[in-house]
ModelCIF file with pLDDT and N, C-alpha, C, O atoms, coordinates in Angstrom:
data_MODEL
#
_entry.id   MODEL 
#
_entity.id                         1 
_entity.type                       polymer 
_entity.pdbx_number_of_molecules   1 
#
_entity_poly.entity_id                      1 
_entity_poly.type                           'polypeptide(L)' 
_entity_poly.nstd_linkage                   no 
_entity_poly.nstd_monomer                   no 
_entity_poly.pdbx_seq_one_letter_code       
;(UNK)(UNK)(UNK)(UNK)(UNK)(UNK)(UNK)(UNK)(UNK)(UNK)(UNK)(UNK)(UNK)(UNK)(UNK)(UNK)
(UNK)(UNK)(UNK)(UNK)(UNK)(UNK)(UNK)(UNK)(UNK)(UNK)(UNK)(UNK)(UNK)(UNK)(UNK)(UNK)
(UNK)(UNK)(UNK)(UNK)(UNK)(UNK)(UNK)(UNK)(UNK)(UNK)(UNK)(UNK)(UNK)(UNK)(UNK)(UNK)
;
_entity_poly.pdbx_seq_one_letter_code_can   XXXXXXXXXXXXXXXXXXXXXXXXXXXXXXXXXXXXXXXXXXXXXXXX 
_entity_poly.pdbx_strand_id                 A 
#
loop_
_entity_poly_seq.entity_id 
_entity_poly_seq.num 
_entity_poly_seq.mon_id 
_entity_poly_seq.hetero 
1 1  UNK n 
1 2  UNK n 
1 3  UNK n 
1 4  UNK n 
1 5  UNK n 
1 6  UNK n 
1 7  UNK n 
1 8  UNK n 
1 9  UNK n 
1 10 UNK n 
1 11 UNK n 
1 12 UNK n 
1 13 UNK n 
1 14 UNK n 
1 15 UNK n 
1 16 UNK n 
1 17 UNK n 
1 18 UNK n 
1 19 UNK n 
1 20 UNK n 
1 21 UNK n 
1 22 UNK n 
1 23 UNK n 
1 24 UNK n 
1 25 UNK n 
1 26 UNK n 
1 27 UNK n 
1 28 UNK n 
1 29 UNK n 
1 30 UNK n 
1 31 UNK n 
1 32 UNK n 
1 33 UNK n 
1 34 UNK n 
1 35 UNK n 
1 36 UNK n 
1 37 UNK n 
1 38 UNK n 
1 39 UNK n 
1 40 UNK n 
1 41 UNK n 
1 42 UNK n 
1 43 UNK n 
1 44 UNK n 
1 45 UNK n 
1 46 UNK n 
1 47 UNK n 
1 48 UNK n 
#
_struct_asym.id          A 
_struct_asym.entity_id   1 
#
loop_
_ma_qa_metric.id 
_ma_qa_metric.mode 
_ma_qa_metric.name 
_ma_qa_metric.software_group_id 
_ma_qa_metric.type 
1 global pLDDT . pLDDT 
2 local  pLDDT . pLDDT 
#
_ma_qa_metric_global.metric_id      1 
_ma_qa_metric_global.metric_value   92.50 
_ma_qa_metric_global.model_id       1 
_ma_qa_metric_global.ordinal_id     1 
#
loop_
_ma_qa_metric_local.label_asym_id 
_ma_qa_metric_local.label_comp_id 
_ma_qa_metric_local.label_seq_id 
_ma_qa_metric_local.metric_id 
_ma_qa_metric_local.metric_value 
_ma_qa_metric_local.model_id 
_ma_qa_metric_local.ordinal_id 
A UNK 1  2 87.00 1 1  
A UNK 2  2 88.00 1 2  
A UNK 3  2 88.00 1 3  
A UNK 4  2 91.00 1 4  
A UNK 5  2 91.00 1 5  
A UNK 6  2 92.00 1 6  
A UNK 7  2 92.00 1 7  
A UNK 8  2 90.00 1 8  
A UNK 9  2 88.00 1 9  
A UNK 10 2 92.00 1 10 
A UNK 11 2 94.00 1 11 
A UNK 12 2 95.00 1 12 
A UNK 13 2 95.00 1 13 
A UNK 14 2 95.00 1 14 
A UNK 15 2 95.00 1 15 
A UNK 16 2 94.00 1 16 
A UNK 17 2 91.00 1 17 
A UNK 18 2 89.00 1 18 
A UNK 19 2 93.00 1 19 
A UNK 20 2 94.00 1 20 
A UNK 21 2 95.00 1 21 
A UNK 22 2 96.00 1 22 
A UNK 23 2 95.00 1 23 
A UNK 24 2 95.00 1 24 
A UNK 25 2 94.00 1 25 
A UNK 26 2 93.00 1 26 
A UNK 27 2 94.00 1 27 
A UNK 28 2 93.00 1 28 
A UNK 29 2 93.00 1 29 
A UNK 30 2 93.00 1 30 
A UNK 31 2 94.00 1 31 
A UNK 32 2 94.00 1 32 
A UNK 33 2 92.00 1 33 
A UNK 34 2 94.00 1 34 
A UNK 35 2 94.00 1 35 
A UNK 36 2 93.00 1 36 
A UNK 37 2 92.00 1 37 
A UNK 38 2 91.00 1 38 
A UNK 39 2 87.00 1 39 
A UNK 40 2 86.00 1 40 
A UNK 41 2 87.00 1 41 
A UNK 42 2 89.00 1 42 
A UNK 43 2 93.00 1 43 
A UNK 44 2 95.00 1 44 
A UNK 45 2 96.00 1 45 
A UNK 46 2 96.00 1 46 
A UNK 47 2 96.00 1 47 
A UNK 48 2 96.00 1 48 
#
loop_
_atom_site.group_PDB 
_atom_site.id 
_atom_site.type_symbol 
_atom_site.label_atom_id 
_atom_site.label_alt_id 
_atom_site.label_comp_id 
_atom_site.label_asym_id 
_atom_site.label_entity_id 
_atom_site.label_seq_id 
_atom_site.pdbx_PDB_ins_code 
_atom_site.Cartn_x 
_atom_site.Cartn_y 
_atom_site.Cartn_z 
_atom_site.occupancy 
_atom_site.B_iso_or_equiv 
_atom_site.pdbx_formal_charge 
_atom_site.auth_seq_id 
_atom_site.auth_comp_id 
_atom_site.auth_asym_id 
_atom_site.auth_atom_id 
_atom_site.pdbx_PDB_model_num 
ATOM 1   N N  . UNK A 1 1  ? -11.115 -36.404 12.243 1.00 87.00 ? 1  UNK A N  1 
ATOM 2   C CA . UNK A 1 1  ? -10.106 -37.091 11.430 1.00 87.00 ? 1  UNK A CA 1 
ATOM 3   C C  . UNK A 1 1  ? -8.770  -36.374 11.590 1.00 87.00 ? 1  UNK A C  1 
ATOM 4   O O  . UNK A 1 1  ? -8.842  -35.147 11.655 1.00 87.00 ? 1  UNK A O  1 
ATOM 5   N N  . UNK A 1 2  ? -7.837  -36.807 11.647 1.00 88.00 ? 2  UNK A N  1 
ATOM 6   C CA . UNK A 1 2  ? -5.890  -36.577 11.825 1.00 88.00 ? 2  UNK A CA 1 
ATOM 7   C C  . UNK A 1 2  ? -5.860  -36.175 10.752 1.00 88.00 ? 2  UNK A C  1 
ATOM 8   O O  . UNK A 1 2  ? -6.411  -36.762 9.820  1.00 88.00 ? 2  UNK A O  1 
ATOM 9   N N  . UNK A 1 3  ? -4.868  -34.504 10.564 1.00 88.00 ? 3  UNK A N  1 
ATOM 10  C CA . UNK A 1 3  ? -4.954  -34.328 9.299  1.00 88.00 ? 3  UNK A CA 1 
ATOM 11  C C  . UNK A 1 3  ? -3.445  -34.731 8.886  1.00 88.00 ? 3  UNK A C  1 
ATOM 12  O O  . UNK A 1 3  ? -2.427  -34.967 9.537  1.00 88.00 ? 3  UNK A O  1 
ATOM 13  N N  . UNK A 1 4  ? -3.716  -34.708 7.696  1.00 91.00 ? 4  UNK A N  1 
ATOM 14  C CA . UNK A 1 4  ? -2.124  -35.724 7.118  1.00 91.00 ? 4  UNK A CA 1 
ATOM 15  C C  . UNK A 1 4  ? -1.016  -34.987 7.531  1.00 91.00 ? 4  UNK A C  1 
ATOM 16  O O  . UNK A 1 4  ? -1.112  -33.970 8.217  1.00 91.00 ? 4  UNK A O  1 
ATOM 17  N N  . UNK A 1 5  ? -0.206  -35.357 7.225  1.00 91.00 ? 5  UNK A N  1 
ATOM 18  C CA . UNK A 1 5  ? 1.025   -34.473 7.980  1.00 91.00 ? 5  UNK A CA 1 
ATOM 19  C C  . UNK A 1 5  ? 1.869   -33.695 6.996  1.00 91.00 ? 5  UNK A C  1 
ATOM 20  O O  . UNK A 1 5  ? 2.135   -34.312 5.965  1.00 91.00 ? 5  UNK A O  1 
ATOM 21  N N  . UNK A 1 6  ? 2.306   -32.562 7.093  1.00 92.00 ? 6  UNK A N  1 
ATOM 22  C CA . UNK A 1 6  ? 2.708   -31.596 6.228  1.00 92.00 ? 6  UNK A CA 1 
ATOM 23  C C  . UNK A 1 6  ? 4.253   -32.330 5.753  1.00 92.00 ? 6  UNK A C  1 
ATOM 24  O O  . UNK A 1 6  ? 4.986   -33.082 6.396  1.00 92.00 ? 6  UNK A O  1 
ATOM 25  N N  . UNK A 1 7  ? 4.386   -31.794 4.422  1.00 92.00 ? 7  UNK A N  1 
ATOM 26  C CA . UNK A 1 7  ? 5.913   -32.165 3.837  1.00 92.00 ? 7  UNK A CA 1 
ATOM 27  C C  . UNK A 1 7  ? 6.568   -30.993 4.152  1.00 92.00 ? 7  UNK A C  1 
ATOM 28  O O  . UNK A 1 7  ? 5.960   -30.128 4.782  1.00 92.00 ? 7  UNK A O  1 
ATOM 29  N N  . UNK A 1 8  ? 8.066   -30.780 3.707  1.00 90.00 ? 8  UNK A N  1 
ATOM 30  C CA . UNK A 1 8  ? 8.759   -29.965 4.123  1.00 90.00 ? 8  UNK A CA 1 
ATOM 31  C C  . UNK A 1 8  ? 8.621   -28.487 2.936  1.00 90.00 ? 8  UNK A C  1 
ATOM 32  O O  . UNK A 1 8  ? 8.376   -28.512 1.730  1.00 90.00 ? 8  UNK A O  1 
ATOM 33  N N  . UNK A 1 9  ? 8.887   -27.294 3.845  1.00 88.00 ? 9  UNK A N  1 
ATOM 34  C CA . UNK A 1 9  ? 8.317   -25.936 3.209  1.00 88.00 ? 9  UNK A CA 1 
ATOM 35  C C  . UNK A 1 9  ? 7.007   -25.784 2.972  1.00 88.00 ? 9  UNK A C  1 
ATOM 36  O O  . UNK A 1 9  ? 6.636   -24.745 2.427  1.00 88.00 ? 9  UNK A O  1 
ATOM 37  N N  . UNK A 1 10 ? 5.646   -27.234 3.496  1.00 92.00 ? 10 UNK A N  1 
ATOM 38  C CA . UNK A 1 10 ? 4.673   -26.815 3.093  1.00 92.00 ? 10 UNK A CA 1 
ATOM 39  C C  . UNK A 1 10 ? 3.958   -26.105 4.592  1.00 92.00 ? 10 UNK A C  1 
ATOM 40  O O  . UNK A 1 10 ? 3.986   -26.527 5.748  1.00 92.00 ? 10 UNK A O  1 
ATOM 41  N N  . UNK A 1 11 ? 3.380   -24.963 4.048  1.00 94.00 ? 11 UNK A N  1 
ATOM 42  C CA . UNK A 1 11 ? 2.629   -24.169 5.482  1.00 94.00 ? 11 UNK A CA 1 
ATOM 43  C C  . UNK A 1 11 ? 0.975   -24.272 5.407  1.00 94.00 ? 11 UNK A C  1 
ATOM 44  O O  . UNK A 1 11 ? 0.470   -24.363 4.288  1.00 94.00 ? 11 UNK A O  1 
ATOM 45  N N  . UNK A 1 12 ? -0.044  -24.258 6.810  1.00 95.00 ? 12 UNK A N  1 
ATOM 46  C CA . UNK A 1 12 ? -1.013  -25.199 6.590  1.00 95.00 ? 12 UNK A CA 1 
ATOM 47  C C  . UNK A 1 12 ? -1.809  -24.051 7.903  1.00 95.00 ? 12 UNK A C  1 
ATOM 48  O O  . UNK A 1 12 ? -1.702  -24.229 9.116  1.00 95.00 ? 12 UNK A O  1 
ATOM 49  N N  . UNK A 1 13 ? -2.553  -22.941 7.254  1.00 95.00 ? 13 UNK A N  1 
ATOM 50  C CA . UNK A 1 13 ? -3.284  -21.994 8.471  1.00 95.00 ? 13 UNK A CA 1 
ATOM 51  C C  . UNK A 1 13 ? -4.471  -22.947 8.882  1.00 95.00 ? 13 UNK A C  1 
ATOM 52  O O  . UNK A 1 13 ? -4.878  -23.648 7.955  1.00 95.00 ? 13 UNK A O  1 
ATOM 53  N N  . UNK A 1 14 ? -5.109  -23.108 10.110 1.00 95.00 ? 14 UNK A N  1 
ATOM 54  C CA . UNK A 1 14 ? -6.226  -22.700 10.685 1.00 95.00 ? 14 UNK A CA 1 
ATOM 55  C C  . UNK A 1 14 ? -6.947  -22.233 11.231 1.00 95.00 ? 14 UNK A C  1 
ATOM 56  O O  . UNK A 1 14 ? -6.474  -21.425 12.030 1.00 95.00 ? 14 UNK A O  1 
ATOM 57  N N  . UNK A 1 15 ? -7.773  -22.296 11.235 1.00 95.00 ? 15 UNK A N  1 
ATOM 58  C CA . UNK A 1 15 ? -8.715  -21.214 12.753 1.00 95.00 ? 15 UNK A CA 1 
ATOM 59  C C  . UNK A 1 15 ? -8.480  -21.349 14.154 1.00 95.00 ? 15 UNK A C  1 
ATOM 60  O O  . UNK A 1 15 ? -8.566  -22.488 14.613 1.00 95.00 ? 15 UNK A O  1 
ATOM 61  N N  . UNK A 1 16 ? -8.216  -20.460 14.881 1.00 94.00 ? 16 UNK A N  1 
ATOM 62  C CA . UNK A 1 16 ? -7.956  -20.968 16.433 1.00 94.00 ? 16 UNK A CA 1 
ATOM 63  C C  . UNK A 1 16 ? -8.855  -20.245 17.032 1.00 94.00 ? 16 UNK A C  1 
ATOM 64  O O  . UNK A 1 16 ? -8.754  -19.056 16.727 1.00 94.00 ? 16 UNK A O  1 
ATOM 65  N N  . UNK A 1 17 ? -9.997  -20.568 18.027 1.00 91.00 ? 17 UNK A N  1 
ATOM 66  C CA . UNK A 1 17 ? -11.022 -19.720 18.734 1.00 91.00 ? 17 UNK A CA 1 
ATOM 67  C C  . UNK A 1 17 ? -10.606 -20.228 20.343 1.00 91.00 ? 17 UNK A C  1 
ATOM 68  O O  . UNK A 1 17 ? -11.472 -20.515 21.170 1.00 91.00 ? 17 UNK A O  1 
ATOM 69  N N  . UNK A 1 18 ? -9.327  -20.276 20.588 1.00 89.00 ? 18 UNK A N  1 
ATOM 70  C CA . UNK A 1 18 ? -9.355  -20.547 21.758 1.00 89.00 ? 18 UNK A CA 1 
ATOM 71  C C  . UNK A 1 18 ? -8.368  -18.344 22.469 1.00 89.00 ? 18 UNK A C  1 
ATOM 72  O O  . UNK A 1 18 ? -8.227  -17.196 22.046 1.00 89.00 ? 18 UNK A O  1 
ATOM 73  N N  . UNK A 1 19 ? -8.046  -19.222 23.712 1.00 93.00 ? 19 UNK A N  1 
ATOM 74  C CA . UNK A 1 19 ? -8.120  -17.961 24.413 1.00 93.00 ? 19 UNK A CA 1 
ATOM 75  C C  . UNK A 1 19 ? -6.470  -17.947 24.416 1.00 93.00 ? 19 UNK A C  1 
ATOM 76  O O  . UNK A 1 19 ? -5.684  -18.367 25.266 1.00 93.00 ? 19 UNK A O  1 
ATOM 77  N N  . UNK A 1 20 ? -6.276  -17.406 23.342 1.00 94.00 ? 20 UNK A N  1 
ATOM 78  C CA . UNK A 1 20 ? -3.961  -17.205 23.527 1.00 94.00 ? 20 UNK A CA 1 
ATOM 79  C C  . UNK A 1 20 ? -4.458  -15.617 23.050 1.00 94.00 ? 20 UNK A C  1 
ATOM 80  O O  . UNK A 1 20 ? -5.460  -14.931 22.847 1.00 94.00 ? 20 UNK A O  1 
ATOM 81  N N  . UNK A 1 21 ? -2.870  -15.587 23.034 1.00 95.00 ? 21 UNK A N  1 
ATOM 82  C CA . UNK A 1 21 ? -2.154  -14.173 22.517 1.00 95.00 ? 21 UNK A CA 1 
ATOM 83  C C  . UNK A 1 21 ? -1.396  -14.498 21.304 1.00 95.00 ? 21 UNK A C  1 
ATOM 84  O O  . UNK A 1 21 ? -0.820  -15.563 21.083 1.00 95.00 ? 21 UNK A O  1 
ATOM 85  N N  . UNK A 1 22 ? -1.476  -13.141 20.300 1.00 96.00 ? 22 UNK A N  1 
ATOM 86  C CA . UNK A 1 22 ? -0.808  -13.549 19.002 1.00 96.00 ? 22 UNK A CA 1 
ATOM 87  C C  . UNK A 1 22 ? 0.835   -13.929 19.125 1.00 96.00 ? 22 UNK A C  1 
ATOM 88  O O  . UNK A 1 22 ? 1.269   -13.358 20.124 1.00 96.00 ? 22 UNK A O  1 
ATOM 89  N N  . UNK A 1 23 ? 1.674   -14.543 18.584 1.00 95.00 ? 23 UNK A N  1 
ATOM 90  C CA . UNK A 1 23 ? 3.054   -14.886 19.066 1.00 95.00 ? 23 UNK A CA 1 
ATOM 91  C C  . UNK A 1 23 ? 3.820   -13.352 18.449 1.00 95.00 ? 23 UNK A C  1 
ATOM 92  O O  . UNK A 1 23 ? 4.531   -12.654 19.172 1.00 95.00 ? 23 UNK A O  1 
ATOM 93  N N  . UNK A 1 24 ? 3.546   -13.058 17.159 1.00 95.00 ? 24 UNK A N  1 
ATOM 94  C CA . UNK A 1 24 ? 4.158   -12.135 16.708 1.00 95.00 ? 24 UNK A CA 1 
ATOM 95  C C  . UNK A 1 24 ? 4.099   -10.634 17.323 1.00 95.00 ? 24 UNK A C  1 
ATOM 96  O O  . UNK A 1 24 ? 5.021   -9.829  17.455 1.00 95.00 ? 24 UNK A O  1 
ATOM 97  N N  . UNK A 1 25 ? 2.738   -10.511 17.653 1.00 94.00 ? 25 UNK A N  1 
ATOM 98  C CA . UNK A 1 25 ? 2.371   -9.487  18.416 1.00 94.00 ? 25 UNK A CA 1 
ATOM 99  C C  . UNK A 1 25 ? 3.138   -9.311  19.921 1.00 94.00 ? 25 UNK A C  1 
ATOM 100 O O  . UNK A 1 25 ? 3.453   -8.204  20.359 1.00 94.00 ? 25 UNK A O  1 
ATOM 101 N N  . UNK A 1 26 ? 3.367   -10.494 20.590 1.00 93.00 ? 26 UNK A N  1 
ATOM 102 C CA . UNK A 1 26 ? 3.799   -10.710 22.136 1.00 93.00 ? 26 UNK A CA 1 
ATOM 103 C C  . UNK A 1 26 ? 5.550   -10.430 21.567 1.00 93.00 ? 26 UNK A C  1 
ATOM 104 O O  . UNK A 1 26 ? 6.528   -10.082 22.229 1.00 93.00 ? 26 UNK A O  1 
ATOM 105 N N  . UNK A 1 27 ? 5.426   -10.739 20.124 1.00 94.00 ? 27 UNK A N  1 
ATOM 106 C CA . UNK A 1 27 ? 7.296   -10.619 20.127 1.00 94.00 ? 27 UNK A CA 1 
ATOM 107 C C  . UNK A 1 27 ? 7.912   -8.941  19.765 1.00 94.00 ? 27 UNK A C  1 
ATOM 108 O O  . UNK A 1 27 ? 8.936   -8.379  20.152 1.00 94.00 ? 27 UNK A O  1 
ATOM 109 N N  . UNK A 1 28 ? 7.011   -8.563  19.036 1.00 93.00 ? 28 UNK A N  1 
ATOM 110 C CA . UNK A 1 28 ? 6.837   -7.024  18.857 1.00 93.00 ? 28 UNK A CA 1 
ATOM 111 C C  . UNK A 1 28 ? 6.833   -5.981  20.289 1.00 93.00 ? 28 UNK A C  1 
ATOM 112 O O  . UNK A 1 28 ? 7.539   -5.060  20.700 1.00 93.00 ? 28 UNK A O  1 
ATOM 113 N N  . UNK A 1 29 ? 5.695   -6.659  20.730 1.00 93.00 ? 29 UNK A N  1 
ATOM 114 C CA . UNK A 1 29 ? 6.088   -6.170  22.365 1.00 93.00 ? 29 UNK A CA 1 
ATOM 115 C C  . UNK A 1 29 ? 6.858   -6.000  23.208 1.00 93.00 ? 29 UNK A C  1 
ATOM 116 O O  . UNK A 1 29 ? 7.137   -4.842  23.518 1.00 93.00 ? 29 UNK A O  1 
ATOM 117 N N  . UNK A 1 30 ? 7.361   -6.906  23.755 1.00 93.00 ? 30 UNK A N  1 
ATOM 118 C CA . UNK A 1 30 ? 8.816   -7.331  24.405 1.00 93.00 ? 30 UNK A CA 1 
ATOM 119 C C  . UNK A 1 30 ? 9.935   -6.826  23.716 1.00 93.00 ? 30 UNK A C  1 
ATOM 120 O O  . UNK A 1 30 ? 10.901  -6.813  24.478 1.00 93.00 ? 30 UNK A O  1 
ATOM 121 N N  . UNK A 1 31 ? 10.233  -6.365  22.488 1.00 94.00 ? 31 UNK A N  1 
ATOM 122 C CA . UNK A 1 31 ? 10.966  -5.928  21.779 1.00 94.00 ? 31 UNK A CA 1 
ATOM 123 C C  . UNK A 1 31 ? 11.033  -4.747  21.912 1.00 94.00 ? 31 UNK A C  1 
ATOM 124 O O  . UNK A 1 31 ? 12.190  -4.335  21.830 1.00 94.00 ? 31 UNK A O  1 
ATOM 125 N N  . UNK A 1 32 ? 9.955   -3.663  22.164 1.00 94.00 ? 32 UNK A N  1 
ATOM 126 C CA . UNK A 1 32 ? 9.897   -2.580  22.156 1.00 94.00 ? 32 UNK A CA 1 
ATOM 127 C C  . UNK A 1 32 ? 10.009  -1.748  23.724 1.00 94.00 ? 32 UNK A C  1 
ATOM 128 O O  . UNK A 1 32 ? 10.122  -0.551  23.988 1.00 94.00 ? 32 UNK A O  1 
ATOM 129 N N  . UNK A 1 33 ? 9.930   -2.840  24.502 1.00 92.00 ? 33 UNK A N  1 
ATOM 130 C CA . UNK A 1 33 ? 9.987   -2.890  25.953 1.00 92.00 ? 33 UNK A CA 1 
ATOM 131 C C  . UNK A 1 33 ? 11.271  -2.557  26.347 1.00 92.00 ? 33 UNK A C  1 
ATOM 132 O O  . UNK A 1 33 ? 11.611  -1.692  27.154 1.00 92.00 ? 33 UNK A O  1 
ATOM 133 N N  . UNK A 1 34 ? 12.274  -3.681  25.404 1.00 94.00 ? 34 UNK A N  1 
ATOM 134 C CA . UNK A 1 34 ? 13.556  -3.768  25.951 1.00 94.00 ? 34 UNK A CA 1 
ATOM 135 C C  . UNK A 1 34 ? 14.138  -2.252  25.869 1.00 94.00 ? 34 UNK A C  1 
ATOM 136 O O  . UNK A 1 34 ? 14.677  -1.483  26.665 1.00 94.00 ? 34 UNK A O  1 
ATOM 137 N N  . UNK A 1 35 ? 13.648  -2.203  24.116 1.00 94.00 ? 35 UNK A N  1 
ATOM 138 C CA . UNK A 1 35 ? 14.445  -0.921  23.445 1.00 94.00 ? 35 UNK A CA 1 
ATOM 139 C C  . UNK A 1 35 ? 13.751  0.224   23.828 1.00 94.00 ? 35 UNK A C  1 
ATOM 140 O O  . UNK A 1 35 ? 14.142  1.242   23.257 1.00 94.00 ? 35 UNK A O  1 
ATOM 141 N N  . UNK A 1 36 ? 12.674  0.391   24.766 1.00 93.00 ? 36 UNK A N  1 
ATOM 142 C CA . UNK A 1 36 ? 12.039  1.309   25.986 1.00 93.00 ? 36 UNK A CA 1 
ATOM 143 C C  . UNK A 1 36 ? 11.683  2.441   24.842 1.00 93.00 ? 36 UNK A C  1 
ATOM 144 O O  . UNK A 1 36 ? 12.157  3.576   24.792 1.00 93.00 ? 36 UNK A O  1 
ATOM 145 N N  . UNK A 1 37 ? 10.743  1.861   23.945 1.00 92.00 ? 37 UNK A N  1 
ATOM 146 C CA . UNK A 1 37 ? 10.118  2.387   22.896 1.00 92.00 ? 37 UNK A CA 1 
ATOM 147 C C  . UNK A 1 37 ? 8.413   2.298   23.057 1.00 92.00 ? 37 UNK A C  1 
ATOM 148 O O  . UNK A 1 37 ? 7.850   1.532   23.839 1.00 92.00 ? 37 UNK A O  1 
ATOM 149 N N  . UNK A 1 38 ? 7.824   3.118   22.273 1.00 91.00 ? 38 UNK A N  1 
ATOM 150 C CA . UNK A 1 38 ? 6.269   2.897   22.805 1.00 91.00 ? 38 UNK A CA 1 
ATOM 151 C C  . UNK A 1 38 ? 5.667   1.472   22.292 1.00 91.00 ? 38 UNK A C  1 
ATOM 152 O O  . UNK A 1 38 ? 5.539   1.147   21.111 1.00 91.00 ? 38 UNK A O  1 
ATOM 153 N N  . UNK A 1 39 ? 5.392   0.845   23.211 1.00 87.00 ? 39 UNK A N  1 
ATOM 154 C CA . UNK A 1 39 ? 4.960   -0.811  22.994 1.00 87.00 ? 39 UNK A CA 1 
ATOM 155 C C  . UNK A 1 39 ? 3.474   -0.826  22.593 1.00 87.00 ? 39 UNK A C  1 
ATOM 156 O O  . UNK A 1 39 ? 2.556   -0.410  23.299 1.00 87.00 ? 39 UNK A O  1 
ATOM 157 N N  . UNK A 1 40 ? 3.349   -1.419  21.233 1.00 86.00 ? 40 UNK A N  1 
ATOM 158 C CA . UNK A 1 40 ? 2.156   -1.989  20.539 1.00 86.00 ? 40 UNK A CA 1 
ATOM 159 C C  . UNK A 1 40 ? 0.820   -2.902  21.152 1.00 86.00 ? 40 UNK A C  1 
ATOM 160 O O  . UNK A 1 40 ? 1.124   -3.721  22.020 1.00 86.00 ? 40 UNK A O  1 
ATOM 161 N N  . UNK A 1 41 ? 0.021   -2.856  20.938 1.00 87.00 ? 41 UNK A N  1 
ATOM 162 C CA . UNK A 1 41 ? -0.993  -4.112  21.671 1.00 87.00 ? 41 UNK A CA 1 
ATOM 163 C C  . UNK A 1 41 ? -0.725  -5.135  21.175 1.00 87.00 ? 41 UNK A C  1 
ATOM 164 O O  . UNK A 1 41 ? -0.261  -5.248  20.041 1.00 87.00 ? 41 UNK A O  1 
ATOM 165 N N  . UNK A 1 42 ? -0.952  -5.973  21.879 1.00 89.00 ? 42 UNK A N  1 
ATOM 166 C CA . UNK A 1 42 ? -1.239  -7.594  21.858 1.00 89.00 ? 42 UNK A CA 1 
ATOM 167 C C  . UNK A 1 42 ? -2.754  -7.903  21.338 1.00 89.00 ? 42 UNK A C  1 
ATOM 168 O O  . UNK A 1 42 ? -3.820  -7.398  21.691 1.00 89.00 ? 42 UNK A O  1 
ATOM 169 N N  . UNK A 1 43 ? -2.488  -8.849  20.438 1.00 93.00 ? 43 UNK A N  1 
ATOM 170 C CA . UNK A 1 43 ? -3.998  -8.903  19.928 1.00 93.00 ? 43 UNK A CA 1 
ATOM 171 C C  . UNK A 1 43 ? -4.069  -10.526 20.233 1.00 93.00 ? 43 UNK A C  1 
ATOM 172 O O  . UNK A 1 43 ? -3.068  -11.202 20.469 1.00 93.00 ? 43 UNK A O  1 
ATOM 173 N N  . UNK A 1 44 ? -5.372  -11.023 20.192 1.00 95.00 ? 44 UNK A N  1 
ATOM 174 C CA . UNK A 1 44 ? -5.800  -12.342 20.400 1.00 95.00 ? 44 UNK A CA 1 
ATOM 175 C C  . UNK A 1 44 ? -5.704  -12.927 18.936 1.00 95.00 ? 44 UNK A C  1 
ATOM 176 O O  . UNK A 1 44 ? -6.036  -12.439 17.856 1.00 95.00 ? 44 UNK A O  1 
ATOM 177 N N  . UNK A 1 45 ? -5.060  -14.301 19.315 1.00 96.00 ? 45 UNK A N  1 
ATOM 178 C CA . UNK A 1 45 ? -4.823  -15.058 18.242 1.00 96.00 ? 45 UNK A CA 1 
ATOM 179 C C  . UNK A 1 45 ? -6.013  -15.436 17.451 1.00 96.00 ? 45 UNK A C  1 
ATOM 180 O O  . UNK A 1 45 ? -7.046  -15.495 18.118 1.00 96.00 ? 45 UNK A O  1 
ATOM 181 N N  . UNK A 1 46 ? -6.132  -15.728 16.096 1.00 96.00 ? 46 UNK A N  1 
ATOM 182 C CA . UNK A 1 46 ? -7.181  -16.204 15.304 1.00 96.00 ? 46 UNK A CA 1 
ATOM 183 C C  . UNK A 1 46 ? -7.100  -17.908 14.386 1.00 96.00 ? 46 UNK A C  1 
ATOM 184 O O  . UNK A 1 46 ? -7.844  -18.805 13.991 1.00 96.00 ? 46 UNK A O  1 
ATOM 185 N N  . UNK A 1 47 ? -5.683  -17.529 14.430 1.00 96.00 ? 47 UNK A N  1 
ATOM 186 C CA . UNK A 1 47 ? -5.343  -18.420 13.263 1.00 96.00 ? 47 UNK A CA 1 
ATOM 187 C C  . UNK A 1 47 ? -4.253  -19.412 13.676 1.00 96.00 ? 47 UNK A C  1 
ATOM 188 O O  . UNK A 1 47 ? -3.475  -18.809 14.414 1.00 96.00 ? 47 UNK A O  1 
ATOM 189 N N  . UNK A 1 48 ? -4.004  -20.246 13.565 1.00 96.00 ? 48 UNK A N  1 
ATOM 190 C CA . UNK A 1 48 ? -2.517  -21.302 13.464 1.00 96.00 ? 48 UNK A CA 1 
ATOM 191 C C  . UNK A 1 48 ? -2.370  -21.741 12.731 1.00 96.00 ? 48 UNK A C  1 
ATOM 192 O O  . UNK A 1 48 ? -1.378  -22.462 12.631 1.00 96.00 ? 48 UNK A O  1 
#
């Protein structure tokens, strides 16, 4: 079933068991790369 569609400011987690990378984690990274600082792991996504 389509789930209804969110109104505005409303936020809506689910489970994700597929094969990504976390977004926040990949942005933490690259961040610390630039600023040639010791870079964090990347963890596998769980949730959307």
């Amino acid at each position: 079933a389509a789930l209804p569609p969110l109104e505005a400011g409303q936020v809506r987690y689910r489970t994700f068991a597929g094969q990504r990378d976390c977004d926040d984690c990949w942005s933490a990274q690259s961040a610390a790369a630039t600023e040639r600082r010791p870079v964090p792991l990347r963890r596998r996504a769980t949730s959307l």
